[in-house]
Protein backbone atom coordinates (compact mmCIF):
# COMPACT_ATOMS: atom_id res chain seq x y z
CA UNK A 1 2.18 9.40 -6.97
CA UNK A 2 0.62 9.05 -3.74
CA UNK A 3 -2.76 7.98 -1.96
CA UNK A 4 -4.29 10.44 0.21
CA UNK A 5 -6.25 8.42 2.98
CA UNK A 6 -3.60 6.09 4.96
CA UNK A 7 -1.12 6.95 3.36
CA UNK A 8 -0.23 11.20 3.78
CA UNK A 9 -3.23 11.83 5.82
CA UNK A 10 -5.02 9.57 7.70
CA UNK A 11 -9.13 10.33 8.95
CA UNK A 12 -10.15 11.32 12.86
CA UNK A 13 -11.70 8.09 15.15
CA UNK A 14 -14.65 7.73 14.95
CA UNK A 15 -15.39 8.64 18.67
CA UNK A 16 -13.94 12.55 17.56
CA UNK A 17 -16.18 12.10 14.63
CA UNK A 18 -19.27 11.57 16.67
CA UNK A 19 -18.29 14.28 18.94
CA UNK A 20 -18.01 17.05 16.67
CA UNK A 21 -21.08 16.06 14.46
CA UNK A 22 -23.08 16.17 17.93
CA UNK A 23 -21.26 19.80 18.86
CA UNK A 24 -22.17 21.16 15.73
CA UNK A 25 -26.26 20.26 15.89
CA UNK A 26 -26.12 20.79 19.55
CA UNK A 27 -27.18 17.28 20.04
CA UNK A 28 -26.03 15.22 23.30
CA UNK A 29 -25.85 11.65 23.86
CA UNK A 30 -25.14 10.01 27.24
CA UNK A 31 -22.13 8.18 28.09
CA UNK A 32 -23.40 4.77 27.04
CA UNK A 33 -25.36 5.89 24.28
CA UNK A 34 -21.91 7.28 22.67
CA UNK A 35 -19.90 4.45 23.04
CA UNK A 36 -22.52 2.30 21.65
CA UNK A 37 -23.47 4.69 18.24
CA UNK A 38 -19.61 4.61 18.02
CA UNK A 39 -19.23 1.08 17.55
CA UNK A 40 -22.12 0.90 15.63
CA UNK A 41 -21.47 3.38 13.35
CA UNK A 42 -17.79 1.92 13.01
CA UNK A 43 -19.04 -1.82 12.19
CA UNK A 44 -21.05 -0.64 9.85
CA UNK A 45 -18.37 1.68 8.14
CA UNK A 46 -20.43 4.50 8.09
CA UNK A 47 -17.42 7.14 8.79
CA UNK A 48 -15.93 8.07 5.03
CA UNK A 49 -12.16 7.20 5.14
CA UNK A 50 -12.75 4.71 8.20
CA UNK A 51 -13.26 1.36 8.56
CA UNK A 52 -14.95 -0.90 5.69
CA UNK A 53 -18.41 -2.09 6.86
CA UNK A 54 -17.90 -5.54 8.88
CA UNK A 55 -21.56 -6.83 7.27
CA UNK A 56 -23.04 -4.83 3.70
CA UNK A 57 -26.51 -4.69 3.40
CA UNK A 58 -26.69 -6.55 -0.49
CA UNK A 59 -29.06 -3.43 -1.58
CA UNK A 60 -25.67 -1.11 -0.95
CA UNK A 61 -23.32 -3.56 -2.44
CA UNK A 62 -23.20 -1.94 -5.88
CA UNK A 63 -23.44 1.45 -4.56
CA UNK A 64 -20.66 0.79 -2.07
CA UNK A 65 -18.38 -0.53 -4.84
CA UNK A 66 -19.15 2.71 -7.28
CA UNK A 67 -19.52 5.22 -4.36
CA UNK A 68 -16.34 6.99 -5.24
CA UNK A 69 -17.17 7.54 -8.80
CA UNK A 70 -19.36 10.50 -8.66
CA UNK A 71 -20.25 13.37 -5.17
CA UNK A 72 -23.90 11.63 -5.19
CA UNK A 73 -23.42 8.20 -4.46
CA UNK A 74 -20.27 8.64 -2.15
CA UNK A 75 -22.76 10.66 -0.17
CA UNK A 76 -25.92 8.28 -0.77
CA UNK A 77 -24.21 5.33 0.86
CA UNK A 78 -22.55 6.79 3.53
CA UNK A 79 -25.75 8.21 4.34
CA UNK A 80 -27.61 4.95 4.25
CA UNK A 81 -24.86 3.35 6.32
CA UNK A 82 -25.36 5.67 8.55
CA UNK A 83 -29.24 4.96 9.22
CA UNK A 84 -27.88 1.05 9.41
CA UNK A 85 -26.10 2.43 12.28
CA UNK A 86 -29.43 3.64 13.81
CA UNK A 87 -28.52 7.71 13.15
CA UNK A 88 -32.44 8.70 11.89
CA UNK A 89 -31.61 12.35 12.81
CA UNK A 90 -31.28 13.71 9.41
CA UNK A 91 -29.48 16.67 11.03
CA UNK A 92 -26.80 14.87 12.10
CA UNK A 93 -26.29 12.21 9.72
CA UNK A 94 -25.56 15.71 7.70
CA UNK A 95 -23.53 16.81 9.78
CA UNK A 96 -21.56 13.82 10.42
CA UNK A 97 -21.19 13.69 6.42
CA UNK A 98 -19.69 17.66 6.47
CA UNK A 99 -17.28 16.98 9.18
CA UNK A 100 -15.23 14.11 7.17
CA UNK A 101 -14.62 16.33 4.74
CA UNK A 102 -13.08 19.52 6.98
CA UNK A 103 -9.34 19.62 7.42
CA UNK A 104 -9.75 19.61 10.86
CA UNK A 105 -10.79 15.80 10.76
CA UNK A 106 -7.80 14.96 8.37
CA UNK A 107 -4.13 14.78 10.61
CA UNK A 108 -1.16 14.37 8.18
CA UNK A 109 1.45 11.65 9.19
CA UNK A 110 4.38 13.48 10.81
CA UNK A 111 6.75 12.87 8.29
CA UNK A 112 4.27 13.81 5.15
CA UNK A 113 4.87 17.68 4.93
CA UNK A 114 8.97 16.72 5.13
CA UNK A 115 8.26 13.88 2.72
CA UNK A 116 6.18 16.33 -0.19
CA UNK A 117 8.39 19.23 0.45
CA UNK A 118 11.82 17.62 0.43
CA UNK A 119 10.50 15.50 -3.11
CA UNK A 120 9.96 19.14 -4.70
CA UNK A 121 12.53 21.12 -3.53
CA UNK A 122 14.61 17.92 -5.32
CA UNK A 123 12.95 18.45 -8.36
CA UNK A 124 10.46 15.67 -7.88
CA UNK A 125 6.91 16.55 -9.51
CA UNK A 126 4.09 14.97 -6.97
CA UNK A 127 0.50 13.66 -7.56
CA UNK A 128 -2.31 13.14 -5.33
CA UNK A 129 -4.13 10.19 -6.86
CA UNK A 130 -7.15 9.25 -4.77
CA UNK A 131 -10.75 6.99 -4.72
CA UNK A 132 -12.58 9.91 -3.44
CA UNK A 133 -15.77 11.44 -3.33
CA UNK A 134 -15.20 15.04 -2.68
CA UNK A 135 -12.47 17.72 -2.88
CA UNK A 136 -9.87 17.18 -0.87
CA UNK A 137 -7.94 20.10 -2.01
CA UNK A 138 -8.84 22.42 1.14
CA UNK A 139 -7.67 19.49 3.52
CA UNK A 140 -3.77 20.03 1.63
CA UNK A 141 -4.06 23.82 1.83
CA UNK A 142 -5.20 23.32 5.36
CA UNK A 143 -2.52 21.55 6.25
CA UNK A 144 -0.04 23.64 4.17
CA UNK A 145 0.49 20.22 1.76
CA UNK A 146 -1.19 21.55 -1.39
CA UNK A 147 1.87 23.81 -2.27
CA UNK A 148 4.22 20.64 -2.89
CA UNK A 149 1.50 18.72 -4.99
CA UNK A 150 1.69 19.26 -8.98
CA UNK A 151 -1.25 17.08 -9.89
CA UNK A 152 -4.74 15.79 -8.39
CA UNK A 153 -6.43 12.95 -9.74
CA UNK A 154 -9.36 11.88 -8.18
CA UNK A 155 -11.80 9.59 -8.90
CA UNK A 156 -14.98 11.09 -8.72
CA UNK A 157 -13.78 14.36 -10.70
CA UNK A 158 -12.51 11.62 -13.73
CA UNK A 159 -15.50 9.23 -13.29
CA UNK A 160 -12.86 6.59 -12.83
CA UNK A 161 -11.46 4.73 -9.65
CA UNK A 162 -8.58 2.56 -8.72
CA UNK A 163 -7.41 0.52 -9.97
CA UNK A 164 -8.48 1.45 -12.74
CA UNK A 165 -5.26 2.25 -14.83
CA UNK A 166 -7.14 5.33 -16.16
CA UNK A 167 -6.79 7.35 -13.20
CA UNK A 168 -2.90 6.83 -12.79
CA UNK A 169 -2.65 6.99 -16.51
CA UNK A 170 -3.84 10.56 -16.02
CA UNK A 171 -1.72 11.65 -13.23
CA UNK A 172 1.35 10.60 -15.21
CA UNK A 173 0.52 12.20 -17.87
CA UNK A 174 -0.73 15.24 -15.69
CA UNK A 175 2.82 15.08 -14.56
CA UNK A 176 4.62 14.07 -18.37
CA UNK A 177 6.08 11.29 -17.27
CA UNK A 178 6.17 7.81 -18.58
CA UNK A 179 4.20 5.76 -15.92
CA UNK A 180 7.21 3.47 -16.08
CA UNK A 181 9.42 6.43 -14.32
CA UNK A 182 6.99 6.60 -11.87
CA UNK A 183 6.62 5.21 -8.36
CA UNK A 184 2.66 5.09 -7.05
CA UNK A 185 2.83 5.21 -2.91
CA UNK A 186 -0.21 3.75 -1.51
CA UNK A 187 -1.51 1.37 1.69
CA UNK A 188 -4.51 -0.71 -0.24
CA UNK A 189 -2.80 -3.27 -2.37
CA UNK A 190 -5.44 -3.50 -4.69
CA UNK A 191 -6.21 -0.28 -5.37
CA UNK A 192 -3.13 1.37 -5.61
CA UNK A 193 -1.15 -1.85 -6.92
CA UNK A 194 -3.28 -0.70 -10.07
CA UNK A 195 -0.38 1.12 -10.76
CA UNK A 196 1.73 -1.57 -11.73
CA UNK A 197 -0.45 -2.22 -15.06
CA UNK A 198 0.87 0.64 -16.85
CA UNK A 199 4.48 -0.07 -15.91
CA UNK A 200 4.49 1.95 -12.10
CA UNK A 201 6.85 0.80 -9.54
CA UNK A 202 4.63 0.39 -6.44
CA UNK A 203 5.40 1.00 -2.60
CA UNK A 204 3.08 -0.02 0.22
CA UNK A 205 2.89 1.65 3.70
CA UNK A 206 0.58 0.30 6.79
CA UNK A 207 -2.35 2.90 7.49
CA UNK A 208 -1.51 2.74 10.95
CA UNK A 209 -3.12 5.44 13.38
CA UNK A 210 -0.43 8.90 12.98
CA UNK A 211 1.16 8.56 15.97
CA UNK A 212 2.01 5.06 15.30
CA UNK A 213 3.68 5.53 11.85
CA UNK A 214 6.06 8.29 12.41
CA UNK A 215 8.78 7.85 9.27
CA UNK A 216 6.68 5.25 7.38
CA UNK A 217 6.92 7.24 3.72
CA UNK A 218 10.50 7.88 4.27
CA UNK A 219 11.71 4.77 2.23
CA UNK A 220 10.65 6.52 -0.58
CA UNK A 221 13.68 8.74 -1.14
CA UNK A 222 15.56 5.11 -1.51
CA UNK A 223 13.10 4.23 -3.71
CA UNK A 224 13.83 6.97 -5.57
CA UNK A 225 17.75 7.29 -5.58
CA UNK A 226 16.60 11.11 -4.23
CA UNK A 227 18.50 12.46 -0.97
């Protein structure tokens, strides 16, 4: 079982982000006005898969904790931390939202397609298990992953997040296997240490930036006495 965000694939900065929301509305911003909506917009954690807001606003604190639950909130608070962050163009606050969820702002680690593929070709069945609150299917097709993958479970398709045993409880059984012959590969300790309530062996990676992690899921095939 593995986590999607920091772990196989890990999200744009926040600078390419901006950039492409602003391309697609045909907005401009000058040079100083970009590099300050960028760090605004990352201390306040408004980029989905980014950084955790550095100061929540206590009228988003429940929303923030549920946002992966359902499509509406996920977009709701991301939204709202996005007007924290001063965007009040509704235009591209939308568009901003959109372009977190296109492959194109998704880069796989380098050793993730090797990592998947080598796991099935051994006879290894695969789940994506994931605090999400959209599809990320077309990101895995995108990036030719989805083949390799045998199971999805994501949290605001079962109404149930990390770590929350539910959700791993239905990726094992998604992939009939005892959760105890599983191994759940994940960089959020709490989240995906859920794992290790139902019996799950656990491995933790650093979400480091892709170019920075190059073999970082590769211990897995120890893990798992594969070759």
């Amino acid at each position: 079982m593995f986590d999607f965000s920091g772990t196989l694939l890990r999200i744009e900065s926040v600078a390419h982000w901006l950039d492409a929301a602003l391309a697609a509305t045909g907005r401009r911003l000058a040079g100083e006005e970009f590099a300050r909506t960028v760090e605004r917009l990352d201390f306040h954690g408004a980029m989905p898969g980014g950084s955790n807001p550095h100061r929540l606003p206590g009228r988003l604190a429940r929303l923030w904790a549920e946002r992966d639950l359902d499509a509406e909130r996920h977009r709701t608070v991301y939204t709202a931390l996005m007007r924290e962050a001063g965007v009040t163009d509704t235009a591209l606050a939308t568009a901003l939202y959109e372009r977190h969820m296109s492959p194109a702002a998704w880069h796989p680690y380098p050793d993730a397609a090797r990592t998947l593929g080598e796991l099935s070709r051994g006879g290894v069945v695969v789940a994506v298990v994931s605090n999400v609150g959209w599809d990320l299917r077309p990101v895995f097709r995108a990036h030719g992953l989805d083949e390799w993958v045998d199971v999805y479970a994501l949290s605001y398709e079962l109404g149930v997040q990390k770590p929350d045993p539910g959700i791993f409880r239905f990726a094992c059984e998604g992939l009939g296997l005892d959760p105890a012959e599983t191994l759940m590969v994940g960089d959020d300790r709490r989240a995906d240490g859920g794992a290790q309530a139902l019996g799950a062996r656990v491995h933790f990676v650093d979400p480091l930036p892709v170019d920075r992690r190059p073999n970082g899921l590769l211990p897995v095939f120890g893990l798992l006495g594969a070759t």
